[in-house]
C-alpha atoms as a PDB file:
ATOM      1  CA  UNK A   1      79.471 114.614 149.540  1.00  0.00           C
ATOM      2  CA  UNK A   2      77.959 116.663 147.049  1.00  0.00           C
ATOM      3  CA  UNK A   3      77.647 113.735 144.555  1.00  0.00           C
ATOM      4  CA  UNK A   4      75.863 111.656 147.597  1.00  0.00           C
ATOM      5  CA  UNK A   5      73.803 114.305 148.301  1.00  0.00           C
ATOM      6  CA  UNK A   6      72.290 113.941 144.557  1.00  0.00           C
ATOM      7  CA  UNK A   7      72.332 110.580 144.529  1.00  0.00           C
ATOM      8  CA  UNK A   8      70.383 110.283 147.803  1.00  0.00           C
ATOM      9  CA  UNK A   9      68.177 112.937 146.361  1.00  0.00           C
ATOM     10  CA  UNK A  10      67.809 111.166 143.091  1.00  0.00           C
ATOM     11  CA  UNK A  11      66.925 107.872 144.914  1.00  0.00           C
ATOM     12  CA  UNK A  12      64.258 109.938 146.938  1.00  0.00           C
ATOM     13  CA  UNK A  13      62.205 110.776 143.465  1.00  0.00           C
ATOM     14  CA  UNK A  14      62.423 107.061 142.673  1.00  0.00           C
ATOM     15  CA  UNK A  15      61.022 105.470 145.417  1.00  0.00           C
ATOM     16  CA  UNK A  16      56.807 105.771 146.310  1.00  0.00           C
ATOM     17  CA  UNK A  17      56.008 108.681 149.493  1.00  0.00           C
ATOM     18  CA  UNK A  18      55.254 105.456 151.740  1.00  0.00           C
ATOM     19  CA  UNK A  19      58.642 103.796 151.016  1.00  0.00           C
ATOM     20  CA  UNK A  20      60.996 104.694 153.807  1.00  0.00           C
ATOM     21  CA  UNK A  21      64.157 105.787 152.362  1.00  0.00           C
ATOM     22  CA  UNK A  22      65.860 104.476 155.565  1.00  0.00           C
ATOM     23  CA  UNK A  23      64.397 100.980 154.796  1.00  0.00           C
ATOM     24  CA  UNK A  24      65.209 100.870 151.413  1.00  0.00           C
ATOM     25  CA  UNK A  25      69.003 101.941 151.622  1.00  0.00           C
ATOM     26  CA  UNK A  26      69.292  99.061 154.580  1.00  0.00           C
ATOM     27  CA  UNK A  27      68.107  96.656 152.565  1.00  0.00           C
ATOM     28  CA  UNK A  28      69.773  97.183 149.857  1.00  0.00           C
ATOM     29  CA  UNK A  29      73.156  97.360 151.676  1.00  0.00           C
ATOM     30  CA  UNK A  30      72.547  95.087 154.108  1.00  0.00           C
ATOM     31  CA  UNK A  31      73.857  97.755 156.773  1.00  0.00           C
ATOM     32  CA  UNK A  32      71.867  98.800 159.551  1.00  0.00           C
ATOM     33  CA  UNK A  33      69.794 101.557 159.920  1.00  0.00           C
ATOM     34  CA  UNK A  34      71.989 104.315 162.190  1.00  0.00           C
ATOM     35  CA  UNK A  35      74.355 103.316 158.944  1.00  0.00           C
ATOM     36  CA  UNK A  36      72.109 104.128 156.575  1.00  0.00           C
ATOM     37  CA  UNK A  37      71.142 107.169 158.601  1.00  0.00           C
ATOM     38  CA  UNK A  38      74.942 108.231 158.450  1.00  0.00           C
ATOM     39  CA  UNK A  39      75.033 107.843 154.900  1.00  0.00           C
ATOM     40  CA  UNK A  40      71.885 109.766 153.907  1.00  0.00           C
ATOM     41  CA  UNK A  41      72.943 112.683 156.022  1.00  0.00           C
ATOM     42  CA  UNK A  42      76.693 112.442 154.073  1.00  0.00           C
ATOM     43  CA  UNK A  43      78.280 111.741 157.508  1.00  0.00           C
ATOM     44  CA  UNK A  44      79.752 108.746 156.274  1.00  0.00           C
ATOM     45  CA  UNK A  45      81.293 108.521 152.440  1.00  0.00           C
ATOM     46  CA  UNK A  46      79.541 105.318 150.375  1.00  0.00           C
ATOM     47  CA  UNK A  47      81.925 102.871 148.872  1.00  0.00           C
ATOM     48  CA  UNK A  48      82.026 102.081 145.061  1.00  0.00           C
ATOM     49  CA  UNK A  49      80.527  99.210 145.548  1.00  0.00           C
ATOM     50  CA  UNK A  50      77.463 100.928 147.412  1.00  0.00           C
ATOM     51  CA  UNK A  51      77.154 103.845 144.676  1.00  0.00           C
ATOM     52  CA  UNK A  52      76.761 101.033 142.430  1.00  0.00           C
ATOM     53  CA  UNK A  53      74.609  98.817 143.980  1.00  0.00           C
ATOM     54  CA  UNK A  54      71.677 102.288 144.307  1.00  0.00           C
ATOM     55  CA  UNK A  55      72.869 102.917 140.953  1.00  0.00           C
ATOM     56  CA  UNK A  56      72.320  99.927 139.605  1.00  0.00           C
ATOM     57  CA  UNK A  57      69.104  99.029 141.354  1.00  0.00           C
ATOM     58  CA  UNK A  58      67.240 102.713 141.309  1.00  0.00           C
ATOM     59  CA  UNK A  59      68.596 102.945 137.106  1.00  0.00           C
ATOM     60  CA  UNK A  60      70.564 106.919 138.156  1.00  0.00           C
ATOM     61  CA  UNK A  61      72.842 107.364 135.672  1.00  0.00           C
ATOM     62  CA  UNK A  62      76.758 108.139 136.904  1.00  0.00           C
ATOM     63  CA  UNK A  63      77.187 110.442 134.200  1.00  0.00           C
ATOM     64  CA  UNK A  64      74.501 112.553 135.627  1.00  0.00           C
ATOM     65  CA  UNK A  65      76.049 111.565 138.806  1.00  0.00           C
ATOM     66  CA  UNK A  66      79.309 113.451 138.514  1.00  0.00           C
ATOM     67  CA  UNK A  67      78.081 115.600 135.997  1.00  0.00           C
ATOM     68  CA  UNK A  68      80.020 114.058 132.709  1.00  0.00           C
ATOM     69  CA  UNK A  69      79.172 116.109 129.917  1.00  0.00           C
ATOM     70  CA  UNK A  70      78.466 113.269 126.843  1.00  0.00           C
ATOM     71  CA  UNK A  71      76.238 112.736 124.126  1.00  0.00           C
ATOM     72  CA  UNK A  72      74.941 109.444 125.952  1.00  0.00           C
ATOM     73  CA  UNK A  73      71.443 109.645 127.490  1.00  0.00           C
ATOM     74  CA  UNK A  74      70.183 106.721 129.869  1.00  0.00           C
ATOM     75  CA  UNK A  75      66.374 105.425 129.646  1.00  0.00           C
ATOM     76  CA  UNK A  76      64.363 103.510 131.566  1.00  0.00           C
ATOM     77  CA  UNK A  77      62.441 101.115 129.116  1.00  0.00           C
ATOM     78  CA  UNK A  78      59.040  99.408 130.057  1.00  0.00           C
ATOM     79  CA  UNK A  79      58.848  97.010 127.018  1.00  0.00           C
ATOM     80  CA  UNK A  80      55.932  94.918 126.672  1.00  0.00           C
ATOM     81  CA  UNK A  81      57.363  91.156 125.982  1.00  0.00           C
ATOM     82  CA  UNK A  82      55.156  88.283 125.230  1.00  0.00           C
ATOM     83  CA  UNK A  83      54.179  86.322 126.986  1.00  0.00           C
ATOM     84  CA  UNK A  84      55.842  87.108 129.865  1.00  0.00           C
ATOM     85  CA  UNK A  85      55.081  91.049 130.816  1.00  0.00           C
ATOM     86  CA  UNK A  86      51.616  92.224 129.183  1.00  0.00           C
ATOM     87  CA  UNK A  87      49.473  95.208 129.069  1.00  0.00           C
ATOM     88  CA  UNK A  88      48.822  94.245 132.964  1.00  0.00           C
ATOM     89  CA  UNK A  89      51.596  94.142 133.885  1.00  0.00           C
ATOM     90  CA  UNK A  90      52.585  97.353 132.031  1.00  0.00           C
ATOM     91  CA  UNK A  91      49.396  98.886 133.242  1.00  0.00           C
ATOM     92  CA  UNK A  92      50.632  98.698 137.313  1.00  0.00           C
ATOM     93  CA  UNK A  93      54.036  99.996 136.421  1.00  0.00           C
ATOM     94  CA  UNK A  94      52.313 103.049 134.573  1.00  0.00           C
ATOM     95  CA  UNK A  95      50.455 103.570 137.816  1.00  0.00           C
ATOM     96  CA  UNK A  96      53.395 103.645 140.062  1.00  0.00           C
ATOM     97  CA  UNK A  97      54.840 106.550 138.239  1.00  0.00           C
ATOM     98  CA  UNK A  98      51.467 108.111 137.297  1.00  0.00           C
ATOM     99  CA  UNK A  99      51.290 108.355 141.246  1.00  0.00           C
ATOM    100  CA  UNK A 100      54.254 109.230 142.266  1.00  0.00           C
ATOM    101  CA  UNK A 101      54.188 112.427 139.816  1.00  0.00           C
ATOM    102  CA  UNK A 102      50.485 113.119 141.397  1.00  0.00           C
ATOM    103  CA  UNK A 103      52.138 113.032 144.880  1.00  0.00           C
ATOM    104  CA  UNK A 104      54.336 115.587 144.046  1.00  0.00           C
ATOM    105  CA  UNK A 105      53.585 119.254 145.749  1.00  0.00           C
ATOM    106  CA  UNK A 106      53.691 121.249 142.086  1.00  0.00           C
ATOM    107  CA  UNK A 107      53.561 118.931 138.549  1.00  0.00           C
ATOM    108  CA  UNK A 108      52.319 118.941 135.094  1.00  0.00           C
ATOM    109  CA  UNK A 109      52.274 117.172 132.010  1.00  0.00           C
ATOM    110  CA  UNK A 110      52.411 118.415 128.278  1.00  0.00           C
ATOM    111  CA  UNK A 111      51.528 115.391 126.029  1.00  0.00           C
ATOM    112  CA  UNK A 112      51.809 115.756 122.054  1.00  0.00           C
ATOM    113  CA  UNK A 113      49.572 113.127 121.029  1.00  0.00           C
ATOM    114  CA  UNK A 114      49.269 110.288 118.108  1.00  0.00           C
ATOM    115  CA  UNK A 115      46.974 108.612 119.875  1.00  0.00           C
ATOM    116  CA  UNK A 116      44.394 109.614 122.671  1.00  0.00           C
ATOM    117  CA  UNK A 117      46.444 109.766 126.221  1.00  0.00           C
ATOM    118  CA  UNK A 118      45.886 106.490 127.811  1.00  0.00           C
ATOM    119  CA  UNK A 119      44.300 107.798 130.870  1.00  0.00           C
ATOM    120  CA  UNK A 120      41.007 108.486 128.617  1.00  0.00           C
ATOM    121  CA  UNK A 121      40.411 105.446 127.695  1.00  0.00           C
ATOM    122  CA  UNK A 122      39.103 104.009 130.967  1.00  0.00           C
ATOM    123  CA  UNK A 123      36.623 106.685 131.286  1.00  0.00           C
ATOM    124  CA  UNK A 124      34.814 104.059 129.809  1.00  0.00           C
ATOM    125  CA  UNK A 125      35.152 100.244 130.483  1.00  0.00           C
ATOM    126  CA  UNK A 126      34.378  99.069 127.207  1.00  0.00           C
ATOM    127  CA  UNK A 127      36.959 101.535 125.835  1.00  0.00           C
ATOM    128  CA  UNK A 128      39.396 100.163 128.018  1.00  0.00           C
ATOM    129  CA  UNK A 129      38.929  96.207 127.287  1.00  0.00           C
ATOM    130  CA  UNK A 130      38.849  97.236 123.445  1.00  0.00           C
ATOM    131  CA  UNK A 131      42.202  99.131 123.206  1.00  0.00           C
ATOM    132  CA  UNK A 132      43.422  96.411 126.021  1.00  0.00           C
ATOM    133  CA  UNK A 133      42.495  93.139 123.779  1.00  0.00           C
ATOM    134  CA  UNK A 134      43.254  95.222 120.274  1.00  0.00           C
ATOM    135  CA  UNK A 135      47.346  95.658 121.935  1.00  0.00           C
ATOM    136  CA  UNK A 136      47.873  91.604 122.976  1.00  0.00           C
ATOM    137  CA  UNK A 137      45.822  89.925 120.269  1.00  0.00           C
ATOM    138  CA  UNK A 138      47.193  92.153 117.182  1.00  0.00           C
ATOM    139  CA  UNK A 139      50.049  94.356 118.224  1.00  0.00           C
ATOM    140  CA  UNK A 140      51.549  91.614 120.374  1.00  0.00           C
ATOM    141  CA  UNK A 141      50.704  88.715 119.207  1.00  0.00           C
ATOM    142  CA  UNK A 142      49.932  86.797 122.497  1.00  0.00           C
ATOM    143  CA  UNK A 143      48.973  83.038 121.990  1.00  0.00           C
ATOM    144  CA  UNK A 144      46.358  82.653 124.237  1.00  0.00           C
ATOM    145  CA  UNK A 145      44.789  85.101 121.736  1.00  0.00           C
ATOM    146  CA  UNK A 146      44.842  83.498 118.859  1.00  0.00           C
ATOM    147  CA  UNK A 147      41.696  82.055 117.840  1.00  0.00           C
ATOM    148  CA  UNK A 148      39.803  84.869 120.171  1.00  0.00           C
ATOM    149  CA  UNK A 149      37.455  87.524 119.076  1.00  0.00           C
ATOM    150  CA  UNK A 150      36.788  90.286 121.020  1.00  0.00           C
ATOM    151  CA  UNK A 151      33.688  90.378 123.185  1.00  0.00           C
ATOM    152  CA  UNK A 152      32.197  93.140 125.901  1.00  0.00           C
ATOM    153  CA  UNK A 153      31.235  90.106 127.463  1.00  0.00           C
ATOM    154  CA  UNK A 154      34.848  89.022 129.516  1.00  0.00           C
ATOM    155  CA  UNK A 155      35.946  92.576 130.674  1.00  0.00           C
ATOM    156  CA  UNK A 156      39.094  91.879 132.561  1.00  0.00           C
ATOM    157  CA  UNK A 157      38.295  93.237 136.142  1.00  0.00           C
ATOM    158  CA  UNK A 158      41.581  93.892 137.205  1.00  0.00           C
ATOM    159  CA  UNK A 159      42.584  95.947 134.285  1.00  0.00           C
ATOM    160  CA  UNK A 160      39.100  98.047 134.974  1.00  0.00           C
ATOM    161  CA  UNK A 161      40.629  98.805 138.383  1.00  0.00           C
ATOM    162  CA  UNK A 162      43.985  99.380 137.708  1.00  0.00           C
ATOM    163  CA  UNK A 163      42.673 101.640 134.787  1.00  0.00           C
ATOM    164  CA  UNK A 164      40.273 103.506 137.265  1.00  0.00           C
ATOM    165  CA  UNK A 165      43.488 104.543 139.997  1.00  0.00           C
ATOM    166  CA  UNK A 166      45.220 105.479 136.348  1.00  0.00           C
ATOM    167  CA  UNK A 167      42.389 108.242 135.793  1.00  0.00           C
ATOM    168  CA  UNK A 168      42.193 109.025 139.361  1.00  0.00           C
ATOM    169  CA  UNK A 169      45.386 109.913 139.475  1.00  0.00           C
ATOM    170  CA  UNK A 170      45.993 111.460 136.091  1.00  0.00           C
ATOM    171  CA  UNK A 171      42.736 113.967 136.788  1.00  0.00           C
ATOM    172  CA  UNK A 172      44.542 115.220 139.324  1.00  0.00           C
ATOM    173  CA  UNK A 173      47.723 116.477 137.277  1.00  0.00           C
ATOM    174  CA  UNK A 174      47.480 119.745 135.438  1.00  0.00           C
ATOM    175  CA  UNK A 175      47.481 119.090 131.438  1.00  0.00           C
ATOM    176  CA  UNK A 176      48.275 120.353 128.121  1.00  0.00           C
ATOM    177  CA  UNK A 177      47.339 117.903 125.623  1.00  0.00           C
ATOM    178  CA  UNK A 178      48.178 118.512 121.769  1.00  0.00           C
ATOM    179  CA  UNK A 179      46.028 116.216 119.212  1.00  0.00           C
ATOM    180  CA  UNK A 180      45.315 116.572 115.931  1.00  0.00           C
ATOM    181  CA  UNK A 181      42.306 114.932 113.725  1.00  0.00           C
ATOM    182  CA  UNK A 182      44.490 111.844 113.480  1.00  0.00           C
ATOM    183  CA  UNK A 183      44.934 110.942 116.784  1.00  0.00           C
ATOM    184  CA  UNK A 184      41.237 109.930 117.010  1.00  0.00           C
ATOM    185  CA  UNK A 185      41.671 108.093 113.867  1.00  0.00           C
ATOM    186  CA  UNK A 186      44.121 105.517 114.473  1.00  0.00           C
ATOM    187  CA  UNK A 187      41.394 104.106 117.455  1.00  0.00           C
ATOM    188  CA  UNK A 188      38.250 104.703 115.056  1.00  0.00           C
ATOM    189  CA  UNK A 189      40.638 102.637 112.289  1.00  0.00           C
ATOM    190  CA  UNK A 190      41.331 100.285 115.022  1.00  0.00           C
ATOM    191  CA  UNK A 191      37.443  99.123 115.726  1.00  0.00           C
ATOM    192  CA  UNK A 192      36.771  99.244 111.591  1.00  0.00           C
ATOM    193  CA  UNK A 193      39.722  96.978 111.032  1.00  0.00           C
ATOM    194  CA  UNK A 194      38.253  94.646 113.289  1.00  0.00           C
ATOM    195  CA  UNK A 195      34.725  94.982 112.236  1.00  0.00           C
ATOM    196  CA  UNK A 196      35.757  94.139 108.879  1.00  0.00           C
ATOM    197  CA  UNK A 197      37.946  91.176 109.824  1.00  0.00           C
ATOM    198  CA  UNK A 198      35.045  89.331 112.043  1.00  0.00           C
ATOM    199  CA  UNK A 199      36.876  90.248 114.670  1.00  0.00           C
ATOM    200  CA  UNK A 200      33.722  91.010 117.000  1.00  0.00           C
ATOM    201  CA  UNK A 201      32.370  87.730 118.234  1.00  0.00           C
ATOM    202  CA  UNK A 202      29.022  89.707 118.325  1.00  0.00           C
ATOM    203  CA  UNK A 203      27.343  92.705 116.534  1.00  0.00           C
ATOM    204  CA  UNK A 204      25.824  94.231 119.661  1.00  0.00           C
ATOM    205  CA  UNK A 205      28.940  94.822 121.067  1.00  0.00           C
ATOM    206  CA  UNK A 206      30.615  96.765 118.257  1.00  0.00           C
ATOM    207  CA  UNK A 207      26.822  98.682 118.330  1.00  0.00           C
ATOM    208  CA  UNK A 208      27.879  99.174 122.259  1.00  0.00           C
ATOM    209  CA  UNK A 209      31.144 100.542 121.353  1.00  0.00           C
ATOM    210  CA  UNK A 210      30.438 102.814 118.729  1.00  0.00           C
ATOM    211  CA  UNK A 211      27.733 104.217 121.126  1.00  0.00           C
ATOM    212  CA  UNK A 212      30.383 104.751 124.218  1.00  0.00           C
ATOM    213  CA  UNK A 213      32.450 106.100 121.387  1.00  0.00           C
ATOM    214  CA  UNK A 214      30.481 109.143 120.478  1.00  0.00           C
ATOM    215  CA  UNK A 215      29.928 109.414 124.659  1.00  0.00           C
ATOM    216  CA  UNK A 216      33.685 109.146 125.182  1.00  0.00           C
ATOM    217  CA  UNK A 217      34.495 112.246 122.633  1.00  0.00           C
ATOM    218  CA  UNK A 218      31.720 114.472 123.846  1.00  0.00           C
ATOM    219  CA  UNK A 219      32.610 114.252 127.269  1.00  0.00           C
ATOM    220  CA  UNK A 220      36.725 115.164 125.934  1.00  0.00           C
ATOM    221  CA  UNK A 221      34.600 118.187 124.330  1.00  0.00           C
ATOM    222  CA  UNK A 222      33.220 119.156 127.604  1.00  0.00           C
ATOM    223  CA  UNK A 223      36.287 118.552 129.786  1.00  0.00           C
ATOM    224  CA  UNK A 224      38.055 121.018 126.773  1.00  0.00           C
ATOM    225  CA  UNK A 225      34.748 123.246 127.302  1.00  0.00           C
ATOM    226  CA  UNK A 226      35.126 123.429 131.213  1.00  0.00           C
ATOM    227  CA  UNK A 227      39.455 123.770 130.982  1.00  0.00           C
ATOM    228  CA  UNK A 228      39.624 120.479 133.979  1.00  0.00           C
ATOM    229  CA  UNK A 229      39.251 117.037 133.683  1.00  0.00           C
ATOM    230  CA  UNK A 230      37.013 114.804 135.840  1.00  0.00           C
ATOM    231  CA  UNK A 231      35.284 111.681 135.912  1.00  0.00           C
ATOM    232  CA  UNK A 232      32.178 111.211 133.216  1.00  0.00           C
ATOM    233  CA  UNK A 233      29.006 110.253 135.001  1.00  0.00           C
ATOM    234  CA  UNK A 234      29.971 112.701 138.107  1.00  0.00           C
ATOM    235  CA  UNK A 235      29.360 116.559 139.192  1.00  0.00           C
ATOM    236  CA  UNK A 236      31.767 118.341 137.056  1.00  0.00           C
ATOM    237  CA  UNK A 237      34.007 119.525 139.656  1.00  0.00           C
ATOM    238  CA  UNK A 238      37.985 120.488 139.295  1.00  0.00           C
ATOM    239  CA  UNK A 239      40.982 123.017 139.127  1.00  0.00           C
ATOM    240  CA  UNK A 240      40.187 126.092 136.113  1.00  0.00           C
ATOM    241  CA  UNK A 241      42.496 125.765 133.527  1.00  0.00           C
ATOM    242  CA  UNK A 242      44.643 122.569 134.203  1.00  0.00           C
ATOM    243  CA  UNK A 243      43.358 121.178 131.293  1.00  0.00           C
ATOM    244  CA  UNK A 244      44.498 122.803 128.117  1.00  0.00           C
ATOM    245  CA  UNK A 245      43.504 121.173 124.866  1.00  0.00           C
ATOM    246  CA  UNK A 246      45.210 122.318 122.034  1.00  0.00           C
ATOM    247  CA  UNK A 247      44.706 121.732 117.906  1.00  0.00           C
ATOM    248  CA  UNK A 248      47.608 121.098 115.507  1.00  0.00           C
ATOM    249  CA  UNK A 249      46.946 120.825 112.029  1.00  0.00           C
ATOM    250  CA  UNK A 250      51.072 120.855 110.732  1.00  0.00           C
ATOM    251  CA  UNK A 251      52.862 118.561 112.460  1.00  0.00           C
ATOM    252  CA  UNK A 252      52.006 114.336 113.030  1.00  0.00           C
ATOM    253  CA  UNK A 253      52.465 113.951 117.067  1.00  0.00           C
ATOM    254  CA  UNK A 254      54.712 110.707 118.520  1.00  0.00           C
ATOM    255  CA  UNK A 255      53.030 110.303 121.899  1.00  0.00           C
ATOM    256  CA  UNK A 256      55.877 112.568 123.426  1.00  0.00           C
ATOM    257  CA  UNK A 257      55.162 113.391 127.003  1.00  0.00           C
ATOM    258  CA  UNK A 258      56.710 115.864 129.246  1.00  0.00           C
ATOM    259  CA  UNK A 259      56.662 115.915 133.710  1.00  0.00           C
ATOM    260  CA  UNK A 260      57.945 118.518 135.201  1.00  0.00           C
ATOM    261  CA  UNK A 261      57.612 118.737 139.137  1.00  0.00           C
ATOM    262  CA  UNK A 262      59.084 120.472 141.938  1.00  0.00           C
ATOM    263  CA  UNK A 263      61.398 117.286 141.826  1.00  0.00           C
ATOM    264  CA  UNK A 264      61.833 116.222 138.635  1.00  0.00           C
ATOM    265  CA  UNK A 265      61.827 116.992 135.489  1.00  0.00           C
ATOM    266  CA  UNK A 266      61.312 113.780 132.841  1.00  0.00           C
ATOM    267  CA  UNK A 267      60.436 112.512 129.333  1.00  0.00           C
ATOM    268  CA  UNK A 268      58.462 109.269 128.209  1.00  0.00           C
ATOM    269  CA  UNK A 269      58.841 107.939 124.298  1.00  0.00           C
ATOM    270  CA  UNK A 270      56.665 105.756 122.780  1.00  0.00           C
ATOM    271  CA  UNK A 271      58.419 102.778 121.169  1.00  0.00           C
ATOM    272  CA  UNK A 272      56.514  99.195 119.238  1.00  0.00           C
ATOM    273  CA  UNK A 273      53.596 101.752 119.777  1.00  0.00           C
ATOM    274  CA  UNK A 274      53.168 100.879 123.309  1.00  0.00           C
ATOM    275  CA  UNK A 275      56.406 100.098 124.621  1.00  0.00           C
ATOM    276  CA  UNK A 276      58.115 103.273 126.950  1.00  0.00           C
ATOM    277  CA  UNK A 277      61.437 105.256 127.028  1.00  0.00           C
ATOM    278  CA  UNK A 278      61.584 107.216 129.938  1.00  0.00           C
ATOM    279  CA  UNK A 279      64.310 109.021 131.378  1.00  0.00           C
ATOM    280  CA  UNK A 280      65.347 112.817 133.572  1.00  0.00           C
ATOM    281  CA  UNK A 281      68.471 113.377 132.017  1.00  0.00           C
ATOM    282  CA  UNK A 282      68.696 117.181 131.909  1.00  0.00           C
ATOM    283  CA  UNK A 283      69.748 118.456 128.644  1.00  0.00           C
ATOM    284  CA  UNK A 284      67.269 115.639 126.873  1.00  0.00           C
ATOM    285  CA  UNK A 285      64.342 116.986 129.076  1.00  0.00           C
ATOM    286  CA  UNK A 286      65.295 120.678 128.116  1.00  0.00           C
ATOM    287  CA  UNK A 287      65.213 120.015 124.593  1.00  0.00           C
ATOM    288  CA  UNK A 288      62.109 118.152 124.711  1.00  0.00           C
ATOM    289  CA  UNK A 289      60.459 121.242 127.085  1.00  0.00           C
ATOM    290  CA  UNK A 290      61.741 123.816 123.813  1.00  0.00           C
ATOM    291  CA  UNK A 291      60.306 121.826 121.391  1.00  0.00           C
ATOM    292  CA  UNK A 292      57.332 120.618 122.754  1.00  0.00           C
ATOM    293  CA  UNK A 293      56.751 124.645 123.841  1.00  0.00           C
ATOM    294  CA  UNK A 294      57.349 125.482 120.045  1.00  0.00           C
ATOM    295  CA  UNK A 295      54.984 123.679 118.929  1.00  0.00           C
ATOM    296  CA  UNK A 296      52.058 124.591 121.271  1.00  0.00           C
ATOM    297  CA  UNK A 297      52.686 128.529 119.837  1.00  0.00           C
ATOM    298  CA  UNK A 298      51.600 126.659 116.007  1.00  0.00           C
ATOM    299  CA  UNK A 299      48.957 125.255 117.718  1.00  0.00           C
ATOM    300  CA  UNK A 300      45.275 126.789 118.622  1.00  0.00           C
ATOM    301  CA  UNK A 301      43.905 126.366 121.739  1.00  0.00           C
ATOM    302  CA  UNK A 302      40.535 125.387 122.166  1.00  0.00           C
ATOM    303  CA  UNK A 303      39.849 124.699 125.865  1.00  0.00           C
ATOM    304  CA  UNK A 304      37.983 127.038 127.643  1.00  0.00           C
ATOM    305  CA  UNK A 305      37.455 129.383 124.831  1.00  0.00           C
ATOM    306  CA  UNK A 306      37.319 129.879 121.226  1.00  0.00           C
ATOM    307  CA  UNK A 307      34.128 127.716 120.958  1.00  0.00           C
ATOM    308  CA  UNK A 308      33.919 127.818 117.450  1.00  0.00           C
ATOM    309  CA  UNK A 309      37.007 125.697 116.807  1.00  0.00           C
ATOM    310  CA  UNK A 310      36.190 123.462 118.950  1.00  0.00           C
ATOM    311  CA  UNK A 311      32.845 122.195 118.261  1.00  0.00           C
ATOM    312  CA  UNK A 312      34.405 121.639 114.982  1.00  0.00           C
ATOM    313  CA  UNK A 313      37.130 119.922 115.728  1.00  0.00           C
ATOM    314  CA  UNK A 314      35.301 117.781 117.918  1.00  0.00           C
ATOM    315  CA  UNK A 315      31.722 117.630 115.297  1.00  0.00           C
ATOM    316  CA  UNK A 316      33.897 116.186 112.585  1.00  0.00           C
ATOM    317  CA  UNK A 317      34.996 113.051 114.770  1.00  0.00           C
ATOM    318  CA  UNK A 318      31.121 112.486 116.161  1.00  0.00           C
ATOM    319  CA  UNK A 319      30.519 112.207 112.914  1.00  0.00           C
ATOM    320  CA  UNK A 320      32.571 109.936 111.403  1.00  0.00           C
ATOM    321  CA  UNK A 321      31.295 107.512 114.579  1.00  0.00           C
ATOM    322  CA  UNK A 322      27.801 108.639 113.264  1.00  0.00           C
ATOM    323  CA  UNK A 323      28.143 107.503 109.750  1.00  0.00           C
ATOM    324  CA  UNK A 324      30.360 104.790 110.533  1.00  0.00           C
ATOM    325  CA  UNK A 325      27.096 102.940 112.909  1.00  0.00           C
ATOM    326  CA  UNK A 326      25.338 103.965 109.930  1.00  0.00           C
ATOM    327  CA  UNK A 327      26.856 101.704 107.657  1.00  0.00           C
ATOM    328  CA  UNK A 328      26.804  98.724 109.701  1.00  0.00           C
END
């Protein structure tokens, strides 16, 4: 009963706060619900084939299960796959977990990043559409864009909303974020490749974008400044200190981000750039919590204070996006 105990309690971190468990272990089972009741409560023992059907369907490992000590780890992917799941798609499954970590009653995030955290980018819609269209056309490949160039003109509306409840809910979580000069870099390189190519289908907009560019980093500055996040274009309101920005000059982050909640600890890996690993094995998440905690004590904090360091850090990449609108 033990072993049921943590399944059921496994299944309970996988399912959305409005999901009744009840519901879901009927259905699933086909059994009815004084049944499921019976088996939740570990009155009745499940069958093998139950413990794999939940184990199967809500992806729990049986070696964390019964506890089998191995050097096996079990992820979650969320690949992106042309042309059948794209950065949509992707988008609403990243919002299902981003909210069901925000539900949580305590939870943070540390994330070492290579490139800027994805909730920033729809602090601004034309930041958004950019990185959105940059993923499928060039990354990805999709055909529908293949004779496209990119244009402020068709924002996708859906992927403005779904990006919006992505920031909503990520303001809310308490987080350490480690960049380095780089990590803006690979976004500034992003919107010169395409510049260069004739990618824009008009001048104005990569005018526009360099413009909600230099916006987008000073308002990172002033979340840093402040120590909370919030939304740009509103009363800066939120929670001292759960925002930590932090500088590393040594070491090239991989988009490595760590949860930990009163439920859960877990890790997400990038993959193809976009693609995520995800999983709550134990060990793996210690490890990753050690590291990831080593390398914040080489790195220099500049949230909240040490001023100095941060207007540098942050002057040097308002003006590359000053020099770079120069030139064109």
């Amino acid at each position: 009963m033990e072993t049921q105990n943590f399944l059921f309690q496994k299944i309970r971190e996988n399912i959305p706060s409005y999901i009744s468990l009840v519901d879901e272990i009927s259905e699933l089972l086909h059994i009815s619900y004084d049944s499921s009741y019976r088996r939740i409560r570990g009155e009745k023992a499940l069958s093998i084939k139950e413990l794999y059907i939940l184990s199967k369907h809500f992806n729990i490992s049986c070696d964390s299960l019964f506890n089998i000590q191995s050097d096996n780890v079990t992820f979650k992917h969320y690949p992106i796959v042309p042309p059948d799941f794209g950065v949509k798609s992707w988008l609403k499954t990243v919002l299902q977990d981003i909210r069901k970590i925000q539900q949580t009653k305590t939870n943070s995030i540390i994330y070492a990043a290579k490139d800027p955290p994805l909730f920033h980018y729809f602090q601004f819609p034309e930041i958004g559409a950019f990185k959105m269209f940059f993923w499928e056309k060039t990354l990805f490949q999709f055909p529908q864009y293949q004779d496209q160039k990119f244009t402020l003109r068709y924002v996708d509306d859906e992927i403005r909303q779904i990006g919006e409840q992505i920031l909503t809910a990520s303001i809310k979580i308490p987080t350490i974020e480690i960049w380095n000069e780089d990590t803006f870099n690979i976004t500034f390189k992003q919107i010169e490749h395409y510049w260069i190519s004739g990618l824009f289908e008009r001048k104005d907009d990569i005018l526009i974008l360099c413009d909600k560019l230099y916006i987008w980093i000073e308002h990172i500055k002033k979340q840093a400044e402040l120590g909370f996040k919030y939304h740009y274009g509103t009363e800066s309101n939120g929670v001292e200190n759960s925002y930590r920005f932090y500088e590393n000059e040594v070491v090239l982050n991989d988009n490595t981000i760590f949860v930990e909640t009163d439920n859960f600890t877990a890790t997400y890996l990038t993959y193809n750039v976009l693609s995520l690993l995800f999983t709550t094995d134990p060990e793996f998440c210690t490890g990753v919590k050690n590291y990831l905690n080593g390398l914040l004590k080489e790195s220099i904090l500049i949230s909240s204070v040490n001023a100095k360091e941060r207007n540098r850090f942050f002057n040097k990449l308002l003006e590359k996006i000053e020099l770079f609108k120069e030139t064109i």
